[in-house]
Protein backbone atom coordinates (compact mmCIF):
# COMPACT_ATOMS: atom_id res chain seq x y z
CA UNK A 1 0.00 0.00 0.00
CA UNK A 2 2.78 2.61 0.87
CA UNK A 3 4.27 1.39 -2.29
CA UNK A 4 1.26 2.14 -4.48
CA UNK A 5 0.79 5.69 -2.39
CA UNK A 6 4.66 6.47 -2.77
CA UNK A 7 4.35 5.64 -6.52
CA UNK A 8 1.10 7.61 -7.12
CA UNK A 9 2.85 10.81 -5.50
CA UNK A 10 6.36 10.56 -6.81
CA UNK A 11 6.23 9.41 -10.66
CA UNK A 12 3.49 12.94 -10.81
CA UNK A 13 5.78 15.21 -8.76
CA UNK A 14 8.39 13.85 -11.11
CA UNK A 15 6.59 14.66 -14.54
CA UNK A 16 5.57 18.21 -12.94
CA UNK A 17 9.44 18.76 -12.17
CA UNK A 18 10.81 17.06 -15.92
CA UNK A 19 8.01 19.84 -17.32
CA UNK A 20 8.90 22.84 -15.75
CA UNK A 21 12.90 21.89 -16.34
CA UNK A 22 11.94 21.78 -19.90
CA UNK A 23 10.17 24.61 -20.02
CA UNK A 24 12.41 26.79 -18.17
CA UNK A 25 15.55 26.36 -19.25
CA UNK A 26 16.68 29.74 -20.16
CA UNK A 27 19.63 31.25 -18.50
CA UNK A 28 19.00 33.87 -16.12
CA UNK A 29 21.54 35.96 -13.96
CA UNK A 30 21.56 35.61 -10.17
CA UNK A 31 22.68 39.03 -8.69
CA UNK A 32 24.25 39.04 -4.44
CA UNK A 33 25.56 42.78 -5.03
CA UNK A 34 22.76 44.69 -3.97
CA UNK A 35 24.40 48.18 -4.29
CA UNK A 36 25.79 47.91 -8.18
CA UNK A 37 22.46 46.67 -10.21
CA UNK A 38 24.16 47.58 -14.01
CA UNK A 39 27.17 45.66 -13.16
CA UNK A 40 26.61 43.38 -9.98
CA UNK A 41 30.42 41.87 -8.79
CA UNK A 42 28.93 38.75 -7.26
CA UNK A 43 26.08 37.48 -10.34
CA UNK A 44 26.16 34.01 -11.19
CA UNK A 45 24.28 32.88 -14.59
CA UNK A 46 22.29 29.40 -14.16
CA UNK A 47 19.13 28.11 -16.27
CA UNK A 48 15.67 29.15 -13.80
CA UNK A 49 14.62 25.87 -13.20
CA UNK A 50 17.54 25.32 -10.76
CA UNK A 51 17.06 28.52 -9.37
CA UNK A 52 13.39 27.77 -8.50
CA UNK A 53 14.04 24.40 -7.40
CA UNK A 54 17.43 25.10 -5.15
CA UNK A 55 15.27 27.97 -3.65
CA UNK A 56 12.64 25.55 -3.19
CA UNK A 57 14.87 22.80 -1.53
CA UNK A 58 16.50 26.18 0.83
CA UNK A 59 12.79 26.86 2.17
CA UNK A 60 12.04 22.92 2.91
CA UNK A 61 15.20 23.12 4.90
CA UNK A 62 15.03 26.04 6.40
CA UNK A 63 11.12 25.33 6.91
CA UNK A 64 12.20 21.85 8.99
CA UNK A 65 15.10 23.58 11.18
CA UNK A 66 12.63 26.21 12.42
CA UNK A 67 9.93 23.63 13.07
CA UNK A 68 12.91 21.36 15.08
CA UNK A 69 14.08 24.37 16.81
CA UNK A 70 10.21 25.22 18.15
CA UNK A 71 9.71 21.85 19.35
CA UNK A 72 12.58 21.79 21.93
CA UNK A 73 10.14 22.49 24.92
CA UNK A 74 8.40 19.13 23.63
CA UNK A 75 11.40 16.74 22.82
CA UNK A 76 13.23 18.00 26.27
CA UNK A 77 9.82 16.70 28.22
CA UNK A 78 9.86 13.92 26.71
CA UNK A 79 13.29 13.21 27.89
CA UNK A 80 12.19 14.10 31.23
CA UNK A 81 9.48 11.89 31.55
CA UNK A 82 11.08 9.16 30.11
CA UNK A 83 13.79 9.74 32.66
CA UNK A 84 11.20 9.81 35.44
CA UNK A 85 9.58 6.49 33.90
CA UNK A 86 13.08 4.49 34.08
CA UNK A 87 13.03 5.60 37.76
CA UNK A 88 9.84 4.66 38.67
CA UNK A 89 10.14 1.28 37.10
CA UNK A 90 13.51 0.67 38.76
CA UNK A 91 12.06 1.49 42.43
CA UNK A 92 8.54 -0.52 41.23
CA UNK A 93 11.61 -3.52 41.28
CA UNK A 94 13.14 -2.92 43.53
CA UNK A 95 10.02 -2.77 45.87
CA UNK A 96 8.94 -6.23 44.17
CA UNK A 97 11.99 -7.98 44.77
CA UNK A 98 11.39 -7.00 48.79
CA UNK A 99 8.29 -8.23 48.55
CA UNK A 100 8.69 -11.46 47.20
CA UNK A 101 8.76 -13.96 50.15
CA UNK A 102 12.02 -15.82 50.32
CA UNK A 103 12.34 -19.89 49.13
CA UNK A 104 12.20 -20.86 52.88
CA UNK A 105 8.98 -18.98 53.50
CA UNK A 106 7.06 -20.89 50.05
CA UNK A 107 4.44 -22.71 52.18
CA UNK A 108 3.85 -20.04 54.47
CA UNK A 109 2.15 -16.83 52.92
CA UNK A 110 3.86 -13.86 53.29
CA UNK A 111 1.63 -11.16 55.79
CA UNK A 112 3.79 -8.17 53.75
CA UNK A 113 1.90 -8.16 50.94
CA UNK A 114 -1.73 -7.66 52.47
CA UNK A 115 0.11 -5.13 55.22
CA UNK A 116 1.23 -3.00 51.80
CA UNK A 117 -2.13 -3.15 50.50
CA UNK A 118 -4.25 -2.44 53.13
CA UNK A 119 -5.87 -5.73 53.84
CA UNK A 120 -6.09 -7.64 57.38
CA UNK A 121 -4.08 -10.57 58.07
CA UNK A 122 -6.16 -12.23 60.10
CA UNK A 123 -10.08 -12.13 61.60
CA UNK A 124 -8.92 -10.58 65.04
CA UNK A 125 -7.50 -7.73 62.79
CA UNK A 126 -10.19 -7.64 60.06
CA UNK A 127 -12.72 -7.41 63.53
CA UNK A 128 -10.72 -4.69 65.00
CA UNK A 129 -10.51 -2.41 61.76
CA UNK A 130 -14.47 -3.16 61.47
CA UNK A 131 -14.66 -1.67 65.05
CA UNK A 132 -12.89 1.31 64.23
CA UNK A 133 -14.51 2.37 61.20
């Protein structure tokens, strides 16, 4: 499918740029002296097809460096919360691995677990947090 898409957008784009090259392939002088217009020092004569189209590729450039400079604020957040993820996953481990009863204590379940979550161990406990509510 990206194929097809890729093909239906390119070979176009393509003929549109073969046309115009074709079409516009006159010579035309480039002038960077803007004091001396009769007889500019730094002119440079090229056909106006690659004029246009270097012009064109200078404003897609310049177009994507502005765009990547305004979305610092975004890509250093995301660095920040990806930072704070790694953290929190580490310490969600390392509280795990604390958890976890040891291999001598297999047949016996652990009481941390239910302490950490908020539920009574036993009925004398589970009758005196009934009392107190």
């Amino acid at each position: 499918m990206q194929k097809l898409f890729s093909a239906l957008v390119l070979i176009p784009l393509g003929l549109i740029f073969f046309v115009f090259a074709v079409a516009n392939r006159h010579s035309v002088t480039v002038s960077f002296d803007p004091f001396n217009t009769n007889d500019p020092e730094l002119s440079i004569a090229m056909p106006l097809f690659v004029v246009l189209i270097a012009v064109a590729i200078l404003g897609v450039i310049a177009g994507g460096m502005a765009t990547w400079i305004g979305q610092r604020h975004w890509r250093r957040a995301a660095r920040r919360h990806q930072a704070d993820a790694i953290e929190a996953r580490s310490q969600l481990t390392r509280l795990r691995a604390s958890v976890v009863p040891t291999a001598s204590n297999d047949s016996q379940p652990s009481a941390a677990p239910r302490l950490l979550l908020g539920a009574p161990s036993s009925a004398a406990e589970r009758d005196k947090q009934s009392a107190a509510l």
